[in-house]
Every structure is written in C-alpha cells, then in structure tokens.
PDB file of N, CA and C in Angstrom:
ATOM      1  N   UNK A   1     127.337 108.860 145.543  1.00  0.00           N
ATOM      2  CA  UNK A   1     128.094 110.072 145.369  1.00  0.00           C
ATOM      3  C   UNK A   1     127.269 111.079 144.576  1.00  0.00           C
ATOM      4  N   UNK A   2     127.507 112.161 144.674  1.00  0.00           N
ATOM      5  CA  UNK A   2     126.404 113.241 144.813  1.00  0.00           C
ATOM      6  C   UNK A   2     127.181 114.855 144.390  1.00  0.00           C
ATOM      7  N   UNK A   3     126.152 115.491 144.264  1.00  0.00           N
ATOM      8  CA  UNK A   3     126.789 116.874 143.729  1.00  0.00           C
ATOM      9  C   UNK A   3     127.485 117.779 145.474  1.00  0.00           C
ATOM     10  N   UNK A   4     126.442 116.969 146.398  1.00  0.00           N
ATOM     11  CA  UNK A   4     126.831 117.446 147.681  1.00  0.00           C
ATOM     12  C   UNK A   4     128.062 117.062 148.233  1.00  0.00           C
ATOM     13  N   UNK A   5     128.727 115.605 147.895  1.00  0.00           N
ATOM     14  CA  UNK A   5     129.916 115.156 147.857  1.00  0.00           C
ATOM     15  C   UNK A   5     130.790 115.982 147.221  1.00  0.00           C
ATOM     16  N   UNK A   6     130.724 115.977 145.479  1.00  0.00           N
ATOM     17  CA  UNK A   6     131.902 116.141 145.322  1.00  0.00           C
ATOM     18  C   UNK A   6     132.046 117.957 144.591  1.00  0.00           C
ATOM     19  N   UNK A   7     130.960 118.579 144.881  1.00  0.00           N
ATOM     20  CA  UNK A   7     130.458 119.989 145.022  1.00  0.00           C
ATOM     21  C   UNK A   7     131.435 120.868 145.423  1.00  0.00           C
ATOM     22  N   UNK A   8     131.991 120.989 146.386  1.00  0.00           N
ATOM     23  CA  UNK A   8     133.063 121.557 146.892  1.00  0.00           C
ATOM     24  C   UNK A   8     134.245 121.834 146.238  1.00  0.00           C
ATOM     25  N   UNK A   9     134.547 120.837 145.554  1.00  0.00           N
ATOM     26  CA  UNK A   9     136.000 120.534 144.698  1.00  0.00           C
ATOM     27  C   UNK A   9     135.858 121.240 143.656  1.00  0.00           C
ATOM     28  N   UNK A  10     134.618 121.406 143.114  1.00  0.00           N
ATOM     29  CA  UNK A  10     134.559 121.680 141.436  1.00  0.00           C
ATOM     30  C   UNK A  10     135.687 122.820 141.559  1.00  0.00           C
ATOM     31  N   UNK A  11     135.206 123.988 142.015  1.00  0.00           N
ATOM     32  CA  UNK A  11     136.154 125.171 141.715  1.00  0.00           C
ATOM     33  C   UNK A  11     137.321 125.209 141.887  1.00  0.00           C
ATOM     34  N   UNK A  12     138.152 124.006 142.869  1.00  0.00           N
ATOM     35  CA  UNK A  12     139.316 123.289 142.942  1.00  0.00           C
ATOM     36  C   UNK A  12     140.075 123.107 141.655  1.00  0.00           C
ATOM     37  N   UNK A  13     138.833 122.086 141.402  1.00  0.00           N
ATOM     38  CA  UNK A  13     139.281 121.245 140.145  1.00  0.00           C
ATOM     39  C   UNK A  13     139.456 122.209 138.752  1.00  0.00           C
ATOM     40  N   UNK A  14     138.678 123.335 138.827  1.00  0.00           N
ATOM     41  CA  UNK A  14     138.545 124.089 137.787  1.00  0.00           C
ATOM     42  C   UNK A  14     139.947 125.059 137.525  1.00  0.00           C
ATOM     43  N   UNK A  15     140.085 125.293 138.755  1.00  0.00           N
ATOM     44  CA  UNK A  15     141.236 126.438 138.953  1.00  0.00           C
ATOM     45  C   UNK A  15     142.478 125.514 138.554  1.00  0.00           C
ATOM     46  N   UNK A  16     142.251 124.344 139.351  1.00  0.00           N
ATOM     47  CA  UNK A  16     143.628 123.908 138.649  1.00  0.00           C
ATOM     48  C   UNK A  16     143.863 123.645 136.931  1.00  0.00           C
ATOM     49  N   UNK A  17     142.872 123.107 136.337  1.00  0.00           N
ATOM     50  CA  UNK A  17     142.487 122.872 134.939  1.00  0.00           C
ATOM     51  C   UNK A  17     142.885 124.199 133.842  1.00  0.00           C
ATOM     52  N   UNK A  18     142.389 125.336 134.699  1.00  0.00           N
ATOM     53  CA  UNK A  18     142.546 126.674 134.095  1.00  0.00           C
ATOM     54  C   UNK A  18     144.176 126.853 134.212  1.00  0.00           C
ATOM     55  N   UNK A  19     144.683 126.824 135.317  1.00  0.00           N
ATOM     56  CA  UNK A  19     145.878 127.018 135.407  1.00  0.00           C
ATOM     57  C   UNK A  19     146.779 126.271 134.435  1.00  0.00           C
ATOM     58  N   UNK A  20     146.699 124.836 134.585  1.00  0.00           N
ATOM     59  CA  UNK A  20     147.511 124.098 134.161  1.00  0.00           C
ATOM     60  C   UNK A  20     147.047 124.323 132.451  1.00  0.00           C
ATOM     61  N   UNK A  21     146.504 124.808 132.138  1.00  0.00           N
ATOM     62  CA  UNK A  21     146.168 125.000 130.223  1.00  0.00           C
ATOM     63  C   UNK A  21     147.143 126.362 130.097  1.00  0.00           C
ATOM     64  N   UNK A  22     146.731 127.073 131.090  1.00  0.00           N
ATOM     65  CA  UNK A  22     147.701 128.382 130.798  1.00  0.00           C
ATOM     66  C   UNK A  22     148.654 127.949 130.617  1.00  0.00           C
ATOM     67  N   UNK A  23     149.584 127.373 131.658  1.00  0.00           N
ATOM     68  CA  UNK A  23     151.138 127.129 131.403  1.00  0.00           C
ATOM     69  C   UNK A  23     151.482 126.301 130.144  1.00  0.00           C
ATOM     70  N   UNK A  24     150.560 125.371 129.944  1.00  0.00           N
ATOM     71  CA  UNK A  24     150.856 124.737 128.789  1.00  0.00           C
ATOM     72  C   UNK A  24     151.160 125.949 127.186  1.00  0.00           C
ATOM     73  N   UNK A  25     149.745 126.681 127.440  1.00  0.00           N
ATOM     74  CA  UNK A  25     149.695 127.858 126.692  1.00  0.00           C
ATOM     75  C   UNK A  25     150.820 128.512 126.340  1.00  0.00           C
ATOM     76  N   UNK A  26     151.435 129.203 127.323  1.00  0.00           N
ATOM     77  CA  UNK A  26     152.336 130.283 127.715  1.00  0.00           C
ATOM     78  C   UNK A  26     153.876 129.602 127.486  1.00  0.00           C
ATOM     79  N   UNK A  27     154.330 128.332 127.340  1.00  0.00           N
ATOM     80  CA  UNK A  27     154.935 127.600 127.555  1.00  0.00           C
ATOM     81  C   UNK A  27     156.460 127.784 126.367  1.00  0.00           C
ATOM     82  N   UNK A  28     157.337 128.264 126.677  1.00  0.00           N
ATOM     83  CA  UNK A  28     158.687 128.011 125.894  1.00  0.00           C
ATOM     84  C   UNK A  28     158.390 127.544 124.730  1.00  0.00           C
ATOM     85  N   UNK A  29     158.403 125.993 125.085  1.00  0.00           N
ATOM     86  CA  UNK A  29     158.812 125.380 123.942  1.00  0.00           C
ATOM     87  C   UNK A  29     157.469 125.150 123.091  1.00  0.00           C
ATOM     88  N   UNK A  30     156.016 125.720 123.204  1.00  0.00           N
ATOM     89  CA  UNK A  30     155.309 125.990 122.137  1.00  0.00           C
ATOM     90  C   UNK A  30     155.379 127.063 122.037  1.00  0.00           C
ATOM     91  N   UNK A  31     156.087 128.000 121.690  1.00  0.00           N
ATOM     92  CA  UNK A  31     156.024 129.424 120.919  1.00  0.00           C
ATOM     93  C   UNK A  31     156.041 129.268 119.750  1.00  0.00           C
ATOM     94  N   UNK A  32     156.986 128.595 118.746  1.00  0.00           N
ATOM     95  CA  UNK A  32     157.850 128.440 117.646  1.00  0.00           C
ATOM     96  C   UNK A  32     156.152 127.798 116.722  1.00  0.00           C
ATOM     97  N   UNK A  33     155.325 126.579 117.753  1.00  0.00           N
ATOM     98  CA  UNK A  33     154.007 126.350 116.869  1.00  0.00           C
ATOM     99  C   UNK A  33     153.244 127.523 116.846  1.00  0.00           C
ATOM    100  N   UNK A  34     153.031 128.062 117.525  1.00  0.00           N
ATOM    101  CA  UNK A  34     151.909 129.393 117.941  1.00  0.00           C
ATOM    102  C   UNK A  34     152.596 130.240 116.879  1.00  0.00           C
ATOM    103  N   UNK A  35     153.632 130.904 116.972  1.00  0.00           N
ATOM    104  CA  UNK A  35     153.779 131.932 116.442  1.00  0.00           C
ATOM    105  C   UNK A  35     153.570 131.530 114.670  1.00  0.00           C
ATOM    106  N   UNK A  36     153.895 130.339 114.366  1.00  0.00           N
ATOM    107  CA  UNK A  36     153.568 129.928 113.210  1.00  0.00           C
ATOM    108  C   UNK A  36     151.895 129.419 112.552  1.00  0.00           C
ATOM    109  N   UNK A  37     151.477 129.157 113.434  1.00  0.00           N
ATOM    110  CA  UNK A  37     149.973 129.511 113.364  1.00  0.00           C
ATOM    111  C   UNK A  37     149.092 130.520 113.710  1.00  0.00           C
ATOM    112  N   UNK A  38     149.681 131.857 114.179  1.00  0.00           N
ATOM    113  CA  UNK A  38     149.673 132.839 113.834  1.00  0.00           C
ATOM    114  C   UNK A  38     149.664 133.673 112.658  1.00  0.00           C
ATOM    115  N   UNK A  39     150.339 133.230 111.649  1.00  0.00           N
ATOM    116  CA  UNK A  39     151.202 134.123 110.610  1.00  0.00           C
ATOM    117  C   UNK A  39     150.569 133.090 109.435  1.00  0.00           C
ATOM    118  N   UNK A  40     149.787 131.602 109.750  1.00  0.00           N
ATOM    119  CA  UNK A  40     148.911 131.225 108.752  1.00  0.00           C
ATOM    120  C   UNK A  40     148.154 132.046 107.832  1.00  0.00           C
ATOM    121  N   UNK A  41     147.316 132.979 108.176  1.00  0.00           N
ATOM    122  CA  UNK A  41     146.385 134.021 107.288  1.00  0.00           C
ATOM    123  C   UNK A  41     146.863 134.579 106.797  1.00  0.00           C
ATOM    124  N   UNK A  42     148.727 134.887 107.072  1.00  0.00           N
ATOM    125  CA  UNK A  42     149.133 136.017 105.910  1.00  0.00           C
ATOM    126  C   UNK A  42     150.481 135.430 105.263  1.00  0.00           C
ATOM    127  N   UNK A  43     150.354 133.872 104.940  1.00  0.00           N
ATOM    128  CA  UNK A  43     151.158 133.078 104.091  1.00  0.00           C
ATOM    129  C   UNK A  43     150.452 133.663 103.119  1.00  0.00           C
ATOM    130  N   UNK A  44     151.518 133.521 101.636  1.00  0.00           N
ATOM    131  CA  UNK A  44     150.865 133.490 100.442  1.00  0.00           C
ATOM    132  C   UNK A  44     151.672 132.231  99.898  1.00  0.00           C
ATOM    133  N   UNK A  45     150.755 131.631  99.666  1.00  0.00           N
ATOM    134  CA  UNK A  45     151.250 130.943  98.888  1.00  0.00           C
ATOM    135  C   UNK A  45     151.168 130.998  97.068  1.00  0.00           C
ATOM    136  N   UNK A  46     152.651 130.231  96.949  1.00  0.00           N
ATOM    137  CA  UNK A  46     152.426 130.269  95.391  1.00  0.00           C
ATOM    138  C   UNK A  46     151.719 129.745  94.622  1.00  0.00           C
ATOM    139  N   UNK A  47     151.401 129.638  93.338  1.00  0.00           N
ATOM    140  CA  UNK A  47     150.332 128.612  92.430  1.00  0.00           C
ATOM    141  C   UNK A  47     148.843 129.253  92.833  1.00  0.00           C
ATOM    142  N   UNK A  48     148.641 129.665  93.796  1.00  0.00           N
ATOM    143  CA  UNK A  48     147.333 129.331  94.163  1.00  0.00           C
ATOM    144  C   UNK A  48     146.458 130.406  92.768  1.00  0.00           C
ATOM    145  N   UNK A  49     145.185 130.377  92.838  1.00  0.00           N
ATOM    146  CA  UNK A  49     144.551 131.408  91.833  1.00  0.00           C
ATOM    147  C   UNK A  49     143.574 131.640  92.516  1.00  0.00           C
ATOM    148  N   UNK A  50     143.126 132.298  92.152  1.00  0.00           N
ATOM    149  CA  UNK A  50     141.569 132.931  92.581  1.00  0.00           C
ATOM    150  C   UNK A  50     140.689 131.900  92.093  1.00  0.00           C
ATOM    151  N   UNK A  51     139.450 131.482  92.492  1.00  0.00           N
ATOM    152  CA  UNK A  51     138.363 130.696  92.268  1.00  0.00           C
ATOM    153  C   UNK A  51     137.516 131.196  90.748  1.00  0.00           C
ATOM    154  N   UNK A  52     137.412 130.315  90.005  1.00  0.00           N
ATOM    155  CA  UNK A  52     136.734 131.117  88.898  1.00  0.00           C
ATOM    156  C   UNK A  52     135.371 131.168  89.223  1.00  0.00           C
ATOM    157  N   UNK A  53     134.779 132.421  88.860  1.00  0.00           N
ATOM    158  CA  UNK A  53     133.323 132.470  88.897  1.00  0.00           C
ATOM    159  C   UNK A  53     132.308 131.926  87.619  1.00  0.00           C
ATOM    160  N   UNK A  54     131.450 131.082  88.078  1.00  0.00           N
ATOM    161  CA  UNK A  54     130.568 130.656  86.868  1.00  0.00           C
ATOM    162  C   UNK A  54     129.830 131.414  86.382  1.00  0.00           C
ATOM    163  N   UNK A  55     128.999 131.606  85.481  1.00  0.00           N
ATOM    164  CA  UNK A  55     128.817 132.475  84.814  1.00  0.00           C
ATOM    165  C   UNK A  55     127.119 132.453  85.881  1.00  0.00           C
ATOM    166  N   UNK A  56     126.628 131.624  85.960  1.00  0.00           N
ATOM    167  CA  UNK A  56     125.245 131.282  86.501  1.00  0.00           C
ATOM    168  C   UNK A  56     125.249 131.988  87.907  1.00  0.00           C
ATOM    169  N   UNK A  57     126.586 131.903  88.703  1.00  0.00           N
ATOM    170  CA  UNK A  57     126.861 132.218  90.067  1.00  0.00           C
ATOM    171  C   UNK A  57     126.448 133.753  90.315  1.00  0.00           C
ATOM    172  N   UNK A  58     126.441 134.479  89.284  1.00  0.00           N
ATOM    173  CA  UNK A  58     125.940 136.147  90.092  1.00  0.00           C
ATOM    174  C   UNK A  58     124.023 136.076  89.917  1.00  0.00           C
ATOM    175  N   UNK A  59     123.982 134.814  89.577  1.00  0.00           N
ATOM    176  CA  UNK A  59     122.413 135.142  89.482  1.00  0.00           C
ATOM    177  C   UNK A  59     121.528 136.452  88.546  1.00  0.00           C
ATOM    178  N   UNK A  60     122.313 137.002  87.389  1.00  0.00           N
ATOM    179  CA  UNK A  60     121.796 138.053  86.533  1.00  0.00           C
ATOM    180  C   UNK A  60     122.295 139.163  87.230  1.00  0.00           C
ATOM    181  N   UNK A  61     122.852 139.384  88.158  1.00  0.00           N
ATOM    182  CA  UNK A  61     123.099 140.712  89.012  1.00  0.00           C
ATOM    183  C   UNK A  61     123.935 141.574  88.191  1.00  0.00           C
ATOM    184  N   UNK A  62     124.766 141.139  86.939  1.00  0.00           N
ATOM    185  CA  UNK A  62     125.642 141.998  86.193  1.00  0.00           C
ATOM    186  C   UNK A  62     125.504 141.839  84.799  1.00  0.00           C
ATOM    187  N   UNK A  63     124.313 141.518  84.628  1.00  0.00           N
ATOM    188  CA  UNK A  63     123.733 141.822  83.105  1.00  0.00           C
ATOM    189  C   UNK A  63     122.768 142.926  83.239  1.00  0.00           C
ATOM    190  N   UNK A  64     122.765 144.055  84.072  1.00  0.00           N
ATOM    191  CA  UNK A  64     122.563 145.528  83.801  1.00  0.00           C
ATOM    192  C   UNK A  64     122.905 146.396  82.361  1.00  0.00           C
TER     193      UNK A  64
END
C-alpha cells in the first residue's frame, strides 16, 4: 500500500476531519466551556499580588 493507493482519499479524509472539528467546535453544548475560557485573561482574581522585584533584577538600570 502506497501513496498511489491511498492518495486519492487524503482530501476526503481531510474534509471530513475539518468538518467534523468544526461541529464539535461550533457545538451547543460547548459554548458554556468556550465562553468561559474566553473571559480567563480578564478574571481577577483575589489575593493575588504583583511579583516582587529583586533588587539585582534591573541590572543597575535605576541607579541613575
């Protein structure tokens, strides 16, 4: 079996692959995950703080 065999199909096989991810995609009952992993980047969460900077970390850049 050979690319000359099963050659023909690929774009078959592809179109259906493409298709069938869309619908999964597009799909009702994953909206409710999507739209919530969507809206990840503009959770805030509480507690959190800013990262402290070490003093070594600007490399002298602000002892001007």
């Amino acid at each position: 079996m050979s690319y000359e065999v099963y050659g023909p199909y690929l774009p078959v096989i592809m179109l259906i692959t493409f298709v069938a991810l869309f619908l999964w995609v597009a799909s009702p009952k994953n909206s409710k995950k999507y739209d919530e992993a969507a809206q990840a980047p503009f959770a805030d969460e509480e507690g959190e703080q800013p990262p402290k900077q070490d003093s070594d970390a600007n490399n002298g850049r602000n002892d001007k």
